[in-house]
PDB file of N, CA and C in Angstrom:
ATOM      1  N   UNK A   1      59.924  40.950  10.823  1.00  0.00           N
ATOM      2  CA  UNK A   1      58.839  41.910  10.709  1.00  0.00           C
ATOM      3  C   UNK A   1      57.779  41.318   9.778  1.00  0.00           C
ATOM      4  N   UNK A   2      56.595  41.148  10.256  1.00  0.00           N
ATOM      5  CA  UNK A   2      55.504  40.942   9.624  1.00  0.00           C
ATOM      6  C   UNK A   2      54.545  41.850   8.545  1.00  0.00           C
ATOM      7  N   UNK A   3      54.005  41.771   8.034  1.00  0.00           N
ATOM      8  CA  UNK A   3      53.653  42.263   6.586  1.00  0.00           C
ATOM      9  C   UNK A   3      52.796  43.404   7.371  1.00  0.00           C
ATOM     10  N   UNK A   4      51.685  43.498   8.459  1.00  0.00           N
ATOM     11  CA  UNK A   4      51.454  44.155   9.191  1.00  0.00           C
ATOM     12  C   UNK A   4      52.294  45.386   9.341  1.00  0.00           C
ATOM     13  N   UNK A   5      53.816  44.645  10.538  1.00  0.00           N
ATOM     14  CA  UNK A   5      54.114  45.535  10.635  1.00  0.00           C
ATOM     15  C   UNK A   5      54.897  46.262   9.781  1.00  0.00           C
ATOM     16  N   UNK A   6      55.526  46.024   8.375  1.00  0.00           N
ATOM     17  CA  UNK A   6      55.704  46.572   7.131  1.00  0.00           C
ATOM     18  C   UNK A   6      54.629  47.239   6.789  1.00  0.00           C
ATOM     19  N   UNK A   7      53.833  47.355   6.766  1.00  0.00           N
ATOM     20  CA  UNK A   7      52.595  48.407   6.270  1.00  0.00           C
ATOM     21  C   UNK A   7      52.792  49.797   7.105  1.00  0.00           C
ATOM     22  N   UNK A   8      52.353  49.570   8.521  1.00  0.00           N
ATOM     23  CA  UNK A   8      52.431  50.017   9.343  1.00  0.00           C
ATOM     24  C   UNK A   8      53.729  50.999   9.209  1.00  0.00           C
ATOM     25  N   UNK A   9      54.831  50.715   9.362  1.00  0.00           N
ATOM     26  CA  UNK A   9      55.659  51.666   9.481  1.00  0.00           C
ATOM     27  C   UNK A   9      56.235  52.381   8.136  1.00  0.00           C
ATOM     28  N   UNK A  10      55.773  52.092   6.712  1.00  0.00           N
ATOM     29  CA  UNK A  10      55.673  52.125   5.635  1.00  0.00           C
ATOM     30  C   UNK A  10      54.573  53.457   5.941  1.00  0.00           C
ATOM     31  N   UNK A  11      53.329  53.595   6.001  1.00  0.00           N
ATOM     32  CA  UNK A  11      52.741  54.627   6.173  1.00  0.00           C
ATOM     33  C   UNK A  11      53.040  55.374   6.947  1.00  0.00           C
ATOM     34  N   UNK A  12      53.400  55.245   8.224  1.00  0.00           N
ATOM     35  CA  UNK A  12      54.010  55.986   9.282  1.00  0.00           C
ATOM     36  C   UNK A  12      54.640  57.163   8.610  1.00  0.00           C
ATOM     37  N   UNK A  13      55.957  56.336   7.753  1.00  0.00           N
ATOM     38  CA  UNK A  13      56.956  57.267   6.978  1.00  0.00           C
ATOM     39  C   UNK A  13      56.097  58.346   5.775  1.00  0.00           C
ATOM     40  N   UNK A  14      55.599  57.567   5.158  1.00  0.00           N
ATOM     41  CA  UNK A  14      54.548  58.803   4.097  1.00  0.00           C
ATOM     42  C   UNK A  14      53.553  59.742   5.015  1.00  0.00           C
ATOM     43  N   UNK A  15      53.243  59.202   6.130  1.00  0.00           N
ATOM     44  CA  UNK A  15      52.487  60.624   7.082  1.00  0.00           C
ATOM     45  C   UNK A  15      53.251  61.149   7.194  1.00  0.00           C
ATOM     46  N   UNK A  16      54.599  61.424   8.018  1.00  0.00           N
ATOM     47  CA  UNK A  16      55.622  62.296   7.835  1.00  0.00           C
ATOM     48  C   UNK A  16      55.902  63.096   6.690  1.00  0.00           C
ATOM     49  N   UNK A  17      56.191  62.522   5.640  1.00  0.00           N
ATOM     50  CA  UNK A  17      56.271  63.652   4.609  1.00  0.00           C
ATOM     51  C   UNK A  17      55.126  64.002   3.922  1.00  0.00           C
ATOM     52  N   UNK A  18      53.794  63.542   4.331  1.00  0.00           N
ATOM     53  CA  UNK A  18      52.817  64.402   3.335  1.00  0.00           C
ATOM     54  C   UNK A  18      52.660  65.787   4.194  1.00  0.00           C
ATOM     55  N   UNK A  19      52.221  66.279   3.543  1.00  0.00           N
ATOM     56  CA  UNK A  19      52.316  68.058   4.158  1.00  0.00           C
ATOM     57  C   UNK A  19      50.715  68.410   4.311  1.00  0.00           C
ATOM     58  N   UNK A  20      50.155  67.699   3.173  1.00  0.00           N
ATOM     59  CA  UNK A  20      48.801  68.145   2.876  1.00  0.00           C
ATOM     60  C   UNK A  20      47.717  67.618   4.364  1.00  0.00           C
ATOM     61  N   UNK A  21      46.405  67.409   3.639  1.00  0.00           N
ATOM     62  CA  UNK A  21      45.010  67.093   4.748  1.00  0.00           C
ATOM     63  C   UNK A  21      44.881  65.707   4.917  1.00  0.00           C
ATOM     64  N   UNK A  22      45.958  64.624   3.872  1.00  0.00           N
ATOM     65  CA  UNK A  22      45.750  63.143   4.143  1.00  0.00           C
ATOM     66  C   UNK A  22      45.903  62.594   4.906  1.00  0.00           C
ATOM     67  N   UNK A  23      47.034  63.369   6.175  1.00  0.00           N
ATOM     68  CA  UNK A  23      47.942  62.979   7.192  1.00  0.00           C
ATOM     69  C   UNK A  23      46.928  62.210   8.036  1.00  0.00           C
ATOM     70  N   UNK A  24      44.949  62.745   8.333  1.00  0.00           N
ATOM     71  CA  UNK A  24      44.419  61.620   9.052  1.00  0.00           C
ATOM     72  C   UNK A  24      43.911  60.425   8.827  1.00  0.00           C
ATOM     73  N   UNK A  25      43.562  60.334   7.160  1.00  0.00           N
ATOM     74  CA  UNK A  25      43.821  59.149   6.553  1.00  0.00           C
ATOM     75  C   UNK A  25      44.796  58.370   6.684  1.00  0.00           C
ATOM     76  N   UNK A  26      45.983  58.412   6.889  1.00  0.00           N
ATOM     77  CA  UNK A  26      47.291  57.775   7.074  1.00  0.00           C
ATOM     78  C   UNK A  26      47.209  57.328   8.802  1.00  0.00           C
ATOM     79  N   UNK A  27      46.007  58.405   9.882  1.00  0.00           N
ATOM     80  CA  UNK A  27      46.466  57.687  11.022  1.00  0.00           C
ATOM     81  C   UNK A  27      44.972  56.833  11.171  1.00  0.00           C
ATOM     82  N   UNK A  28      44.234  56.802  10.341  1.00  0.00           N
ATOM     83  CA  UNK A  28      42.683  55.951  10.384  1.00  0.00           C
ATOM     84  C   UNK A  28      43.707  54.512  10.370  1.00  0.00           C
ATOM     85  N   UNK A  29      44.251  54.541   8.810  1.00  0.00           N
ATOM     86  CA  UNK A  29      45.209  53.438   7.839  1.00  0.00           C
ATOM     87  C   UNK A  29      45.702  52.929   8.992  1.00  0.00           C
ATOM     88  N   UNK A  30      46.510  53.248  10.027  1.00  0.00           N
ATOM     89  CA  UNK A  30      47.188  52.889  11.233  1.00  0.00           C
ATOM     90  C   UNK A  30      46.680  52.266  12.221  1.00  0.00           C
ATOM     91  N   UNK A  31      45.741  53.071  12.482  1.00  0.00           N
ATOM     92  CA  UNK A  31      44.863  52.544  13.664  1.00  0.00           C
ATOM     93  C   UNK A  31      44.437  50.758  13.487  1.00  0.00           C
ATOM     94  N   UNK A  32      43.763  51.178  12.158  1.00  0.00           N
ATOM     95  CA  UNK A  32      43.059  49.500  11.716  1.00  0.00           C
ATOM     96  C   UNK A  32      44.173  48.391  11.672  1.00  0.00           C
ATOM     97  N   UNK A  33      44.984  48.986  11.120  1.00  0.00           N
ATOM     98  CA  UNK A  33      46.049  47.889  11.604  1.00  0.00           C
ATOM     99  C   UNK A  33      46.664  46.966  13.005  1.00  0.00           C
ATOM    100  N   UNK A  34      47.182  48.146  13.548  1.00  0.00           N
ATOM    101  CA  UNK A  34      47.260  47.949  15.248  1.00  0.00           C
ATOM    102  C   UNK A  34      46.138  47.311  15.480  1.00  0.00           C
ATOM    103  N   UNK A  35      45.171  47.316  15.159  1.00  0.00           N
ATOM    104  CA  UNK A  35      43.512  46.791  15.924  1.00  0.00           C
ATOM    105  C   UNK A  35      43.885  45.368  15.162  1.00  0.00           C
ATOM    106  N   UNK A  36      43.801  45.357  13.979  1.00  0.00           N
ATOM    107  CA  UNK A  36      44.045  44.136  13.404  1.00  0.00           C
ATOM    108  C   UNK A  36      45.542  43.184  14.331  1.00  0.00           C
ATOM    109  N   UNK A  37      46.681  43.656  14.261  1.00  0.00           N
ATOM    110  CA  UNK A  37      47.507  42.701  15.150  1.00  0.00           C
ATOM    111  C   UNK A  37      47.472  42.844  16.093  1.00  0.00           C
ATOM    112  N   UNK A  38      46.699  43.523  17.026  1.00  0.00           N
ATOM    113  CA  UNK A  38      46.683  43.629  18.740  1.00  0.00           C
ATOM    114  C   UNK A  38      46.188  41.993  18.218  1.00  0.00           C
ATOM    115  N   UNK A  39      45.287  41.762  17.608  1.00  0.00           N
ATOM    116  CA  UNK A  39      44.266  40.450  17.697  1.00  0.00           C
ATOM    117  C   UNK A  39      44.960  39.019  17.412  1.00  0.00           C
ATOM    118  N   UNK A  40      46.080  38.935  17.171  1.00  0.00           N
ATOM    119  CA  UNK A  40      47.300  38.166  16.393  1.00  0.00           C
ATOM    120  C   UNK A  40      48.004  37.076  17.217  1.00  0.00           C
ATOM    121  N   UNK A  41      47.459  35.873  17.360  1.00  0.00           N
ATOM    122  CA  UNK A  41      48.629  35.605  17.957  1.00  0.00           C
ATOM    123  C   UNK A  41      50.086  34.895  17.914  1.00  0.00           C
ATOM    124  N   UNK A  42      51.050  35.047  18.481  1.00  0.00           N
ATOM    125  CA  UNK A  42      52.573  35.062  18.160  1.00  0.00           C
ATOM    126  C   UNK A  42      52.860  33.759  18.434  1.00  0.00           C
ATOM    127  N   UNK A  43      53.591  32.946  17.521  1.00  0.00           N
ATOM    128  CA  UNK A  43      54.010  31.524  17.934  1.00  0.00           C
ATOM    129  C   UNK A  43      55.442  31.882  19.049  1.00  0.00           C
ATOM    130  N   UNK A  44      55.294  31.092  20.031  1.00  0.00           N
ATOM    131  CA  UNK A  44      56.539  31.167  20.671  1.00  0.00           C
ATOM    132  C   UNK A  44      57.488  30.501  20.090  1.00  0.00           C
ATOM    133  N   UNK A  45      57.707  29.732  19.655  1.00  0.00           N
ATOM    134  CA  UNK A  45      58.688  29.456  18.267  1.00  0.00           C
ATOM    135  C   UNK A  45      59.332  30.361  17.330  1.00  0.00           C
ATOM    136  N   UNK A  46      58.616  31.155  16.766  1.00  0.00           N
ATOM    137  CA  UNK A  46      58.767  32.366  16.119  1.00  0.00           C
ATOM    138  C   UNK A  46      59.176  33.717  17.095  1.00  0.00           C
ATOM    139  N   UNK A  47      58.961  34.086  17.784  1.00  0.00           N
ATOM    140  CA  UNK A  47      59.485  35.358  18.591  1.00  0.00           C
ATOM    141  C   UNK A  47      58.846  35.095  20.048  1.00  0.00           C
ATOM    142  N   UNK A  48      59.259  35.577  20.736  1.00  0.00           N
ATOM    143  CA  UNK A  48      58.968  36.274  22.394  1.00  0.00           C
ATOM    144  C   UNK A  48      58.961  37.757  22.410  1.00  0.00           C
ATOM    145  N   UNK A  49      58.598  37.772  23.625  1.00  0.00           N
ATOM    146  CA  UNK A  49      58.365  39.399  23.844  1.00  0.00           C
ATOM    147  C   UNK A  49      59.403  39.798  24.354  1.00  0.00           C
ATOM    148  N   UNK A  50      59.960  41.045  23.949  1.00  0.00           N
ATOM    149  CA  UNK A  50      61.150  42.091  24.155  1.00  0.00           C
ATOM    150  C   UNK A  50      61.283  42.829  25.305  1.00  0.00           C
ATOM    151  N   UNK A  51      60.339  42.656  26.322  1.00  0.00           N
ATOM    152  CA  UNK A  51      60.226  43.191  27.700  1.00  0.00           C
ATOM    153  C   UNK A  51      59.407  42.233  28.783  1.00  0.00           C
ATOM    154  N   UNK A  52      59.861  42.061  29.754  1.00  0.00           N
ATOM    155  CA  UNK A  52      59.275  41.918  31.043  1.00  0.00           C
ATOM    156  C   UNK A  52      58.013  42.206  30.687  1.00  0.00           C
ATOM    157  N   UNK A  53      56.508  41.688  31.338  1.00  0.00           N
ATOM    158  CA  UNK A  53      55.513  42.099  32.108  1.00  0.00           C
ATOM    159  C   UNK A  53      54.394  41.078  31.239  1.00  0.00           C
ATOM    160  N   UNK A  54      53.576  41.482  31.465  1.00  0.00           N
ATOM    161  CA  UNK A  54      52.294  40.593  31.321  1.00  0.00           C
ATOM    162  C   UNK A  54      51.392  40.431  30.024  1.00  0.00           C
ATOM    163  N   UNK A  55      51.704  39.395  29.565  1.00  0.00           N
ATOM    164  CA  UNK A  55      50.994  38.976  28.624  1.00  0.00           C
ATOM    165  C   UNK A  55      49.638  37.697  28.553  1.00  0.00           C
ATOM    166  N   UNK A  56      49.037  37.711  27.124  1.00  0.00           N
ATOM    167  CA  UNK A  56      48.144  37.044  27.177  1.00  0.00           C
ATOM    168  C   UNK A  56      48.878  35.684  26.306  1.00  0.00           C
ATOM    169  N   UNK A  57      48.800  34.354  26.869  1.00  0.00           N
ATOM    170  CA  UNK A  57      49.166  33.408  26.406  1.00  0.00           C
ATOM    171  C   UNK A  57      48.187  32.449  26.365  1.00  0.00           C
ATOM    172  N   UNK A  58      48.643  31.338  25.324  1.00  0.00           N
ATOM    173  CA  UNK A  58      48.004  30.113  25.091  1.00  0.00           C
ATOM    174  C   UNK A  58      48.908  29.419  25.814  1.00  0.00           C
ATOM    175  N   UNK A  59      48.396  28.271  26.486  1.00  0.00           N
ATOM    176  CA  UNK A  59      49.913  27.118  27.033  1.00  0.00           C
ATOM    177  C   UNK A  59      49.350  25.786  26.823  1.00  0.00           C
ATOM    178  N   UNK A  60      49.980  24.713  26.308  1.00  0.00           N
ATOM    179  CA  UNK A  60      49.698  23.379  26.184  1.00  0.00           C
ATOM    180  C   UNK A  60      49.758  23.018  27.792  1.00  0.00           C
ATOM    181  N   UNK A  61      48.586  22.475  28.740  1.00  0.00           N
ATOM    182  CA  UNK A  61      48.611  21.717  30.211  1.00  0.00           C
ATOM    183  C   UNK A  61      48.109  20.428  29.820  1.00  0.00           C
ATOM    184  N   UNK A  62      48.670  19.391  29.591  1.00  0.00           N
ATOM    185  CA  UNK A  62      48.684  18.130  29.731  1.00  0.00           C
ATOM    186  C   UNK A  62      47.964  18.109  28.638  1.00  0.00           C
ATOM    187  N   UNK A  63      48.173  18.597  27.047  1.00  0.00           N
ATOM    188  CA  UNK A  63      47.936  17.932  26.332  1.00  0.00           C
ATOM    189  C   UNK A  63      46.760  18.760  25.575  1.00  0.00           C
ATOM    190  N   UNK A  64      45.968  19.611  26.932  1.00  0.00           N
ATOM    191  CA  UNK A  64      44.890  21.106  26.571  1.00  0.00           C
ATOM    192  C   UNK A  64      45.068  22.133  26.242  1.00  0.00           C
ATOM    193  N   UNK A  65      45.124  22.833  25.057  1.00  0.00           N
ATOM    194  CA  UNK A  65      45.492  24.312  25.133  1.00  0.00           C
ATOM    195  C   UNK A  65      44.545  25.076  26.079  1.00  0.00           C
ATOM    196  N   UNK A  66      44.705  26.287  26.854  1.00  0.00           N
ATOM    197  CA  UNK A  66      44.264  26.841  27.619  1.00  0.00           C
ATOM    198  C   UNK A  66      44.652  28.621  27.513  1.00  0.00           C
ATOM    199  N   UNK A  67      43.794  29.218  27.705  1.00  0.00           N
ATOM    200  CA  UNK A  67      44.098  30.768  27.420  1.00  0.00           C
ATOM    201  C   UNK A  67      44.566  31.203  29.009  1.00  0.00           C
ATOM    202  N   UNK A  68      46.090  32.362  29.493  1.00  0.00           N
ATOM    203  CA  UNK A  68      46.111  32.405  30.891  1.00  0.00           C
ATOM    204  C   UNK A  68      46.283  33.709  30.623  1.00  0.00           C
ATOM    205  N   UNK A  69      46.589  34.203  31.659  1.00  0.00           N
ATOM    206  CA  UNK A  69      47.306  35.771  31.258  1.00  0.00           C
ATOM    207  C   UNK A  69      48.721  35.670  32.280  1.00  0.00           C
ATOM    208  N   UNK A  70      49.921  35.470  31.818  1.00  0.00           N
ATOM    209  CA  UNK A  70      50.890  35.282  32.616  1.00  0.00           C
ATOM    210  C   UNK A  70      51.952  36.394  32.541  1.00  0.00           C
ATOM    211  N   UNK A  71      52.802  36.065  33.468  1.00  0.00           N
ATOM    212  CA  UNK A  71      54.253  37.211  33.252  1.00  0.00           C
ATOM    213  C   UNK A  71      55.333  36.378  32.375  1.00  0.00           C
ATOM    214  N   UNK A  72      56.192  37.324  31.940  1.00  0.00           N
ATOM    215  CA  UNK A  72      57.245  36.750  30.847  1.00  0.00           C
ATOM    216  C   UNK A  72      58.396  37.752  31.315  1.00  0.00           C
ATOM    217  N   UNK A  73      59.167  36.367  31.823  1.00  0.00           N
ATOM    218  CA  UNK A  73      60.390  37.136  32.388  1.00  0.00           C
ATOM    219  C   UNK A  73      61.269  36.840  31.463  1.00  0.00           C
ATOM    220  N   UNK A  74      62.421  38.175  31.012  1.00  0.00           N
ATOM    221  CA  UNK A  74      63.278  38.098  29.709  1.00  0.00           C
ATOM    222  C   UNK A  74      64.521  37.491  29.914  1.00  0.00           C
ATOM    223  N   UNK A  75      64.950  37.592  31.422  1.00  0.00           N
ATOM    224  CA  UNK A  75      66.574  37.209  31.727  1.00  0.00           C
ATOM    225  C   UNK A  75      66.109  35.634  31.603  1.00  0.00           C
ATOM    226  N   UNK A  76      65.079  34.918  31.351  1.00  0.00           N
ATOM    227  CA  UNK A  76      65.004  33.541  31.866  1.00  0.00           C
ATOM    228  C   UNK A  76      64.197  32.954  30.236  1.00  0.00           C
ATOM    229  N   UNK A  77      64.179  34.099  29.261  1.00  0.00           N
ATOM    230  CA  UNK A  77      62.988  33.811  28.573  1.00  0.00           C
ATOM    231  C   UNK A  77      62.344  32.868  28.442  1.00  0.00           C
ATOM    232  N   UNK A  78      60.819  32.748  29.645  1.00  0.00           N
ATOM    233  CA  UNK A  78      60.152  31.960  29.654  1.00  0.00           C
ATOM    234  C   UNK A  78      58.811  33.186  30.413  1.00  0.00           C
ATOM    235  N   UNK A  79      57.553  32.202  29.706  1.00  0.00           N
ATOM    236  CA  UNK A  79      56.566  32.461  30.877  1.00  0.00           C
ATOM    237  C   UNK A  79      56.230  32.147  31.975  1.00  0.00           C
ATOM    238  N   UNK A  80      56.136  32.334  32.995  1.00  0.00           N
ATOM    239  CA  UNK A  80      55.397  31.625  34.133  1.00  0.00           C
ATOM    240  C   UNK A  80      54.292  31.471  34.300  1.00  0.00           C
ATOM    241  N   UNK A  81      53.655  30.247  34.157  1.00  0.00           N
ATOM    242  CA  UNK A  81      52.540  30.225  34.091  1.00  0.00           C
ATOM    243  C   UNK A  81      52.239  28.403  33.913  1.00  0.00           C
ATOM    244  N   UNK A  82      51.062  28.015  34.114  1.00  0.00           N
ATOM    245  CA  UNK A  82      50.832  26.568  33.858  1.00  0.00           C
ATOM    246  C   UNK A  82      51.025  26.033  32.222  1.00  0.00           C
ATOM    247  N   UNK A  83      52.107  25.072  32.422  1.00  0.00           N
ATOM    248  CA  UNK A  83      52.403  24.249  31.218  1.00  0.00           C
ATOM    249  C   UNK A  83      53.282  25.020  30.397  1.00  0.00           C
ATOM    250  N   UNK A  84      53.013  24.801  29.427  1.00  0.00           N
ATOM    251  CA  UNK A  84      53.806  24.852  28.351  1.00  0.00           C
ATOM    252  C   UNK A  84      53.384  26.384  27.148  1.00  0.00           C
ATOM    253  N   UNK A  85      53.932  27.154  27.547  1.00  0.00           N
ATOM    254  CA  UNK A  85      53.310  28.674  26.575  1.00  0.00           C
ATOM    255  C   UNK A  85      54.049  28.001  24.739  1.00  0.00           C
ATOM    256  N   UNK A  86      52.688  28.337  23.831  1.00  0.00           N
ATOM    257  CA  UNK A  86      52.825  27.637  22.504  1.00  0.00           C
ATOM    258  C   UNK A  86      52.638  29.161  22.160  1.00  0.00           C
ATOM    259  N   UNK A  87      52.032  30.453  22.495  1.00  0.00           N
ATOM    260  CA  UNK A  87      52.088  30.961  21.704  1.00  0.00           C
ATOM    261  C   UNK A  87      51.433  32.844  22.831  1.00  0.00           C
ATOM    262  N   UNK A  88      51.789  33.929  21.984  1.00  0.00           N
ATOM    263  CA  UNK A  88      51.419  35.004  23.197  1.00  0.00           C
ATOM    264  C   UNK A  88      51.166  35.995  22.430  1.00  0.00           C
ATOM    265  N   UNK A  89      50.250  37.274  22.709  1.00  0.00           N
ATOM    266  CA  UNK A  89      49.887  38.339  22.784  1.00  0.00           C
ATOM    267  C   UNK A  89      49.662  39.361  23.062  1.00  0.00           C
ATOM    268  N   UNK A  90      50.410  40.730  23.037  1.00  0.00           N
ATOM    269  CA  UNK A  90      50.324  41.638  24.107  1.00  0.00           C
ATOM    270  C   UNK A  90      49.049  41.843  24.314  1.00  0.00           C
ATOM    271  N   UNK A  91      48.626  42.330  25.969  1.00  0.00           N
ATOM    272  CA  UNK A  91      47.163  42.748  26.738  1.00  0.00           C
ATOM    273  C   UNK A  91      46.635  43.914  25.684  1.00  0.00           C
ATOM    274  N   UNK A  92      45.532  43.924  25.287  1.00  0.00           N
ATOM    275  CA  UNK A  92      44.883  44.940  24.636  1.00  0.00           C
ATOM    276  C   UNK A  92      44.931  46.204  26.039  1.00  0.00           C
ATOM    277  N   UNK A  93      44.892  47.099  25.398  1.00  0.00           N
ATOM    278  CA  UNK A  93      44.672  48.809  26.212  1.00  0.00           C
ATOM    279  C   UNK A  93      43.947  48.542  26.956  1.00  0.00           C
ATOM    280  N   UNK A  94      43.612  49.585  27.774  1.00  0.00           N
ATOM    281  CA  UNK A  94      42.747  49.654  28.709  1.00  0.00           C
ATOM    282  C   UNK A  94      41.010  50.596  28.286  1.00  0.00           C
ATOM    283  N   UNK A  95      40.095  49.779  28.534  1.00  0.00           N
ATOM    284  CA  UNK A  95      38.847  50.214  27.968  1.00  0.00           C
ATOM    285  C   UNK A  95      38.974  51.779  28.962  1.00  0.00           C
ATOM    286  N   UNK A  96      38.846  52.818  27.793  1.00  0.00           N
ATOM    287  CA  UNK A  96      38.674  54.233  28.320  1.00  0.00           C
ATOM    288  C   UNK A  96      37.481  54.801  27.781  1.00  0.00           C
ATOM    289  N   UNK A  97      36.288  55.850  28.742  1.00  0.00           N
ATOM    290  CA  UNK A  97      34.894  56.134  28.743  1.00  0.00           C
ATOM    291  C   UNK A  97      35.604  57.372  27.295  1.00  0.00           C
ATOM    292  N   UNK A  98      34.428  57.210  26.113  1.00  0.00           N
ATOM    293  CA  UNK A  98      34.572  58.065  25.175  1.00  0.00           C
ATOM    294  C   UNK A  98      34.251  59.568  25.907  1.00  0.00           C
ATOM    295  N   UNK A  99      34.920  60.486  25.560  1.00  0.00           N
ATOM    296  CA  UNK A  99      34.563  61.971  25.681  1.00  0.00           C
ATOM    297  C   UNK A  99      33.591  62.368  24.613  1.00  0.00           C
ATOM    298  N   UNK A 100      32.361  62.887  25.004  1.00  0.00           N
ATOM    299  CA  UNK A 100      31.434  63.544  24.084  1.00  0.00           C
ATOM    300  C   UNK A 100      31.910  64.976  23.554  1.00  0.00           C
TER     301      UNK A 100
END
């Protein structure tokens, strides 16, 4: 667990027990975070992803790093995708129209 996500679930727990009006301060505190490590990316050395489906990767192809967006299958843990995955990121959300 990264210092991130130690923060992160560290406040989580004090929103739960504050009772008072801070509780949306605690989910602002949250938000910026998540925004901050959506942006992060993960050495494949250091961890893989814990589920099936589609991620954003870097992969060494002959020597080039290259940005792809590939699948990551877990029974095989590997990506599929060209070359060599050095490192990955889950897909940011999906852009949704603000409600006025």
């Amino acid at each position: 667990m990264n210092e991130i996500e130690k923060a992160i679930k560290h406040l989580t727990m004090l929103r739960r027990l504050d009772s008072g009006e801070k509780k949306h301060l605690y989910d602002i505190a949250v938000s910026a975070l998540e925004a901050q490590q959506a942006d992060r990316w993960i050495p494949c050395k250091d961890r893989l992803p814990e589920e099936d489906g589609m991620y954003l990767i870097t992969s060494d192809v002959l020597g080039k790093l290259e940005i792809q967006y590939c699948f990551y299958q877990i029974n095989i843990k590997r990506f599929i995708c060209n070359g060599k995955a050095v490192a990955w990121q889950p897909l940011p959300e999906p852009w949704k129209e603000e409600q006025l």
